[in-house]
Protein backbone atom coordinates (compact mmCIF):
# COMPACT_ATOMS: atom_id res chain seq x y z
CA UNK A 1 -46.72 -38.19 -58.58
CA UNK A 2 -49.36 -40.58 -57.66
CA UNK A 3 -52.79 -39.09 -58.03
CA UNK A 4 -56.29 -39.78 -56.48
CA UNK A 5 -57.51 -41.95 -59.52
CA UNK A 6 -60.66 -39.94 -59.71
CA UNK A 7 -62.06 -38.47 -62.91
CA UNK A 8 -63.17 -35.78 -60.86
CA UNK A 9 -62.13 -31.76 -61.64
CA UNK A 10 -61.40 -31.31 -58.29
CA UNK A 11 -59.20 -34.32 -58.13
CA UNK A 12 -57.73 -33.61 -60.90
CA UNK A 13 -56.73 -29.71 -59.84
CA UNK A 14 -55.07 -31.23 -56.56
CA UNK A 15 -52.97 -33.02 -58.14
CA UNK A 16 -51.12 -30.49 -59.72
CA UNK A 17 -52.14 -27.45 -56.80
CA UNK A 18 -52.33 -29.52 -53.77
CA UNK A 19 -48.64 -30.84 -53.61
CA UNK A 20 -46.18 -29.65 -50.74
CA UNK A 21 -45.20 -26.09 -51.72
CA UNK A 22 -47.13 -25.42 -54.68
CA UNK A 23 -49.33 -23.20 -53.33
CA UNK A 24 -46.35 -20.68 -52.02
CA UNK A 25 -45.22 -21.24 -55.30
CA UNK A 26 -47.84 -19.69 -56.79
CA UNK A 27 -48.40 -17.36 -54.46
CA UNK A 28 -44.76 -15.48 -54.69
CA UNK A 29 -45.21 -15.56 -58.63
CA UNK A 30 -49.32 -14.15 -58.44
CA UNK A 31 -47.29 -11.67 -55.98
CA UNK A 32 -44.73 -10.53 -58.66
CA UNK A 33 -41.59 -12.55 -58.43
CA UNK A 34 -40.56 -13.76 -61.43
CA UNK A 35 -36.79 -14.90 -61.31
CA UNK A 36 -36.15 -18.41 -59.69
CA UNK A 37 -34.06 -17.13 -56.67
CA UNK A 38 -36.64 -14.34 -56.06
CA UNK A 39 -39.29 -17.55 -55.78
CA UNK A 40 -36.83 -19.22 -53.82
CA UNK A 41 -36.28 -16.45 -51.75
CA UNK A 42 -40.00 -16.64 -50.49
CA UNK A 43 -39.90 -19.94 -50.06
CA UNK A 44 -36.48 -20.45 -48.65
CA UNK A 45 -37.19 -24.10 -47.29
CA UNK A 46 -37.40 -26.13 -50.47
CA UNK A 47 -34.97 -27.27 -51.96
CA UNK A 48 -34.06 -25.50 -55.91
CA UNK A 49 -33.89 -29.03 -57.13
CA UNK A 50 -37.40 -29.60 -55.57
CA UNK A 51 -38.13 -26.35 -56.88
CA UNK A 52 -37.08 -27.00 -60.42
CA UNK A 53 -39.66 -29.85 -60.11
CA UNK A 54 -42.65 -28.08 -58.79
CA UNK A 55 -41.90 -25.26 -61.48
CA UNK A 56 -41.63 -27.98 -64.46
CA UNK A 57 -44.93 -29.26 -63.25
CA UNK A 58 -46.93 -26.06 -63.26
CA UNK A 59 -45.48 -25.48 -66.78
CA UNK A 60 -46.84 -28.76 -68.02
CA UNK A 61 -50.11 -28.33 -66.66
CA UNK A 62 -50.15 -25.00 -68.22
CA UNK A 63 -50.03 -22.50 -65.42
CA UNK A 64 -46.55 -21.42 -65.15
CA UNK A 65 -44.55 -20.40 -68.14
CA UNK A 66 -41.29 -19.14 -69.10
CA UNK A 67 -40.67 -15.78 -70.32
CA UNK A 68 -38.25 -14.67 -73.36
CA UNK A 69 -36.75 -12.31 -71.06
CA UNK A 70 -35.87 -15.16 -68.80
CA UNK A 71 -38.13 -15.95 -65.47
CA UNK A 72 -41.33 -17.46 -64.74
CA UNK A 73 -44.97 -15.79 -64.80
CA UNK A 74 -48.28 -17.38 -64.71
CA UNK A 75 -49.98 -18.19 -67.79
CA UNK A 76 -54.36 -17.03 -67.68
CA UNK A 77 -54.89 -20.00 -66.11
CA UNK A 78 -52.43 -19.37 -63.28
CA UNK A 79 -54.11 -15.88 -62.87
CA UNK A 80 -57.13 -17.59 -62.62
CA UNK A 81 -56.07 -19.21 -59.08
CA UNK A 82 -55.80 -15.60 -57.41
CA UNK A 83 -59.28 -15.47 -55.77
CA UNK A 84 -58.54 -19.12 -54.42
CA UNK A 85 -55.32 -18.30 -53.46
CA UNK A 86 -56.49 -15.15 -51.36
CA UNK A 87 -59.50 -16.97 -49.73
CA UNK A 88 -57.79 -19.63 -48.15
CA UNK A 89 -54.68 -17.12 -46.85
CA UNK A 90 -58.42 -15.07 -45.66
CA UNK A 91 -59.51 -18.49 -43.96
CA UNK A 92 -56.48 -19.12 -42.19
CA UNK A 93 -55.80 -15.62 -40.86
CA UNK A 94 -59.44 -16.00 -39.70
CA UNK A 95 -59.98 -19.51 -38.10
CA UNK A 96 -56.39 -20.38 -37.27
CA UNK A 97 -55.24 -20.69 -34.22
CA UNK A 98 -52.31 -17.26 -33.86
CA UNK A 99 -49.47 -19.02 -32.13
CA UNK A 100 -45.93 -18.37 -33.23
CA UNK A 101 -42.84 -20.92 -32.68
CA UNK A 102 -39.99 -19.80 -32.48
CA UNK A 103 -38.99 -21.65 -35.52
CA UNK A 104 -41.63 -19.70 -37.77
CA UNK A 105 -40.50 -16.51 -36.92
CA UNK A 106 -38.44 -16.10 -39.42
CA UNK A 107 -37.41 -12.35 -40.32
CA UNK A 108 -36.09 -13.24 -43.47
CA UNK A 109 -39.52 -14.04 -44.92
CA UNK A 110 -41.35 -11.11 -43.41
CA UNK A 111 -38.67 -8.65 -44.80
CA UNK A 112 -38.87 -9.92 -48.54
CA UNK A 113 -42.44 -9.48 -48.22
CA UNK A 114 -41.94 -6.35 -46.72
CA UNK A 115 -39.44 -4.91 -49.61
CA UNK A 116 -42.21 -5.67 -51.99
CA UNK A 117 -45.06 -3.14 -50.35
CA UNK A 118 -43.02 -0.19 -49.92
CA UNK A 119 -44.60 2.81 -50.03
CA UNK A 120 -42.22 4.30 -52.28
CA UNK A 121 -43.93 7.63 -53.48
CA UNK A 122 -44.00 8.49 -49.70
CA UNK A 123 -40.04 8.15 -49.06
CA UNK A 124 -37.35 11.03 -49.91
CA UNK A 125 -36.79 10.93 -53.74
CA UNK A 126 -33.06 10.26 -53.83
CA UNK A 127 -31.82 6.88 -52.19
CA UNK A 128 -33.08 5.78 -48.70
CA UNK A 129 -31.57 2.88 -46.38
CA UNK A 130 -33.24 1.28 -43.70
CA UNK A 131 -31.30 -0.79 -41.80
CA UNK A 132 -33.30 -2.94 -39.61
CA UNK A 133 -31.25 -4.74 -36.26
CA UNK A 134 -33.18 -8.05 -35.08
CA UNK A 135 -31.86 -8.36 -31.60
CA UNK A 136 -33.27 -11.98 -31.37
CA UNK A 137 -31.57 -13.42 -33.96
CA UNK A 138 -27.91 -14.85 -34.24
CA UNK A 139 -25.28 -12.78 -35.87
CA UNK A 140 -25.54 -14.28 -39.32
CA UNK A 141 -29.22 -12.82 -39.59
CA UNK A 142 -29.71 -9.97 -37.42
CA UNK A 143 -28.68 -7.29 -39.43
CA UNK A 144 -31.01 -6.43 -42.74
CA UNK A 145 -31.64 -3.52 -45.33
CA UNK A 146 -34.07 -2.19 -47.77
CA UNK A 147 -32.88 0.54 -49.89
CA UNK A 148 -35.69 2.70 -51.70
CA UNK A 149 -35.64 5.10 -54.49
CA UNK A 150 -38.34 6.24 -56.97
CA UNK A 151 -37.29 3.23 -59.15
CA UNK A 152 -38.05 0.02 -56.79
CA UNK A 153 -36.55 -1.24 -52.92
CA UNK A 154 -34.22 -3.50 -52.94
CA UNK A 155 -33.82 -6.02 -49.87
CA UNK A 156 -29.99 -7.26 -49.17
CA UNK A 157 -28.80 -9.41 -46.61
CA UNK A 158 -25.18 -7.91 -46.54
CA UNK A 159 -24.40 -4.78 -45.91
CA UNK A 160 -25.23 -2.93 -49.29
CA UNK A 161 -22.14 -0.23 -47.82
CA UNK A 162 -24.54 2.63 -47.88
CA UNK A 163 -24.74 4.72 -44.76
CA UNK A 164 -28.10 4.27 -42.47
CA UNK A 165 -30.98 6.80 -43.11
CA UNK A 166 -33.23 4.70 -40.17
CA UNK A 167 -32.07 2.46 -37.83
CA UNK A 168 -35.35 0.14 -36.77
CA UNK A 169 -34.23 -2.31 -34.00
CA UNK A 170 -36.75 -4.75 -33.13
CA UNK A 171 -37.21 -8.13 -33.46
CA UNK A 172 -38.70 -11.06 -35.25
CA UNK A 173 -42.03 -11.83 -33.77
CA UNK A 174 -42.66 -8.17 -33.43
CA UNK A 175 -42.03 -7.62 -36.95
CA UNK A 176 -44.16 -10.93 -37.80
CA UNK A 177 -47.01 -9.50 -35.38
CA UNK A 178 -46.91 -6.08 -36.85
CA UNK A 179 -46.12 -7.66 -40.36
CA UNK A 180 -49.78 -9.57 -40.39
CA UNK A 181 -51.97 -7.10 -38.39
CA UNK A 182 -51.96 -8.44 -34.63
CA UNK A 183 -50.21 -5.44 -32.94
CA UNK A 184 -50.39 -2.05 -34.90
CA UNK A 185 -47.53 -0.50 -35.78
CA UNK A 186 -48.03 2.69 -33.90
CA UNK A 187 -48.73 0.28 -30.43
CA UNK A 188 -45.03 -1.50 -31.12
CA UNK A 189 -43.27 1.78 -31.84
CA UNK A 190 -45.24 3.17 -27.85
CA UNK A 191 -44.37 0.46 -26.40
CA UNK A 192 -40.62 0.29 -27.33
CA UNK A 193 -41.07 -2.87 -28.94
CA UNK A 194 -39.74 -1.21 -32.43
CA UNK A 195 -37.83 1.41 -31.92
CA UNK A 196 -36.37 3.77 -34.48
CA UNK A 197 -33.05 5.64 -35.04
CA UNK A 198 -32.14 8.69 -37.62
CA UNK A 199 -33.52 12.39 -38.43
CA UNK A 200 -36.45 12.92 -36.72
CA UNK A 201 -38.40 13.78 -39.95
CA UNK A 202 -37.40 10.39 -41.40
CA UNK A 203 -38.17 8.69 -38.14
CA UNK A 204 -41.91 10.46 -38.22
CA UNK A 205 -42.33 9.43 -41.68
CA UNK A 206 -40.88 5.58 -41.38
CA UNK A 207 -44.92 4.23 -40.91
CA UNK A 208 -46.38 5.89 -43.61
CA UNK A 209 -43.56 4.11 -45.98
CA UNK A 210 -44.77 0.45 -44.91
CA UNK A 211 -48.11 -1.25 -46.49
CA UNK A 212 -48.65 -4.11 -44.30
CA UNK A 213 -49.24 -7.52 -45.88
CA UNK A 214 -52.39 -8.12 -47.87
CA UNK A 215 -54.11 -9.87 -44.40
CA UNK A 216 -53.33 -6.83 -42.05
CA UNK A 217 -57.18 -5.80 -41.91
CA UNK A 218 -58.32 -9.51 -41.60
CA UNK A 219 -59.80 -9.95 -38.26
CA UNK A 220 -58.75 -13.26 -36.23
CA UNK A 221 -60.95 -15.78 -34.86
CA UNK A 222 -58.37 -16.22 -32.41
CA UNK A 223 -56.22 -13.51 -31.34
CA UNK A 224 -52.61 -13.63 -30.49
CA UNK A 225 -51.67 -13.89 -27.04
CA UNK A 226 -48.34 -12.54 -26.39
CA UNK A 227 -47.77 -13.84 -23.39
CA UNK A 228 -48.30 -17.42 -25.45
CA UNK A 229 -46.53 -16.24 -28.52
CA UNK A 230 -43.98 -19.20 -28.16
CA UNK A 231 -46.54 -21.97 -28.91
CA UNK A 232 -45.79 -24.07 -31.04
């Protein structure tokens, strides 16, 4: 790694922070994920050899360490990179521009976030599966699940062989705009754009099981157009 040759703090934090993927590095472990295919699973484009590296770098620099139990967590200095963390995901949300390629809307990403802020006291107390239908997407990736029970959700990209509670068919820049805040929830479900399958109580109940991501609230300096929503 070649760094800016400045005895400078901030310099010297870049080095280590500001390389490709660190950041979403650190953000899926500040957010919980401990395991290295759990990391990898929320950031699915690198490579695991490149993430081997970028893991064996924050460990040197003594903000990523490895457990006993096996798995990665951030050390007190890692912690210590929340607040930044969180103001520049605020910043971007803000300032911007919302478009969304094609190519970014990616429902894989949205649902492991999604697993991870279930509402879980709110759902029936034996086991519940969601299957969720992406009509947009080709056949390898249009059909998901989340199964929740008191103990944790579990997200699964096969067919876990558990009978549907709730069908939700929708798909993947509606989920993404819902996901982050631009259209609310109850507007997609009027609209038709997600539309939901099962027992009516469950079906009346699905939005109070989902917590939107941490940015939901964060107003944009630029709102999404959806008649634009293809921009790259």
């Amino acid at each position: 790694m070649k760094g800016y040759g400045q005895f400078c703090p901030m310099a010297l934090a870049t080095e280590i922070i500001g390389e490709r993927w660190t950041l979403l590095i650190l953000r899926e472990l500040l957010l919980g994920s401990t395991r290295f295919n759990d990391i990898h699973r929320g950031v699915p484009r690198i490579s695991p050899t490149l993430l081997t590296q970028r893991l064996r770098t924050l460990e040197v620099a003594g903000i990523v360490e490895r457990r006993d139990a096996g798995g990665y967590g951030v050390t007190e200095a890692g912690a210590e990179l929340w607040p930044m963390i969180e103001t520049l995901a605020v910043w971007g949300k803000t300032w911007l521009p919302a478009t969304l390629s094609e190519d970014e809307a990616d429902p894989d990403l949205i649902m492991w976030d999604l697993h991870r802020r279930m509402e879980l006291e709110r759902l029936p107390q034996d086991r519940t599966t969601i299957h969720f239908i992406f009509t947009d997407q080709p056949k390898a990736k249009r059909d998901r699940w989340i199964l929740c029970s008191p103990e944790g959700a579990e997200y699964c990209i096969t067919d876990p062989g558990f009978e549907a509670d709730v069908y939700v068919t929708t798909d993947s820049r509606t989920i993404t705009w819902v996901w982050y805040g631009d259209i609310p929830l109850k507007t997609a479900l009027d609209e038709g754009l997600i539309l939901l399958d099962g027992p009516t109580r469950l079906c009346a109940a699905f939005p109070s099981w989902l917590r939107l991501n941490l940015l939901a609230q964060v107003p944009r300096r630029h709102p999404l157009r959806r008649d634009q929503s293809a921009a790259a």
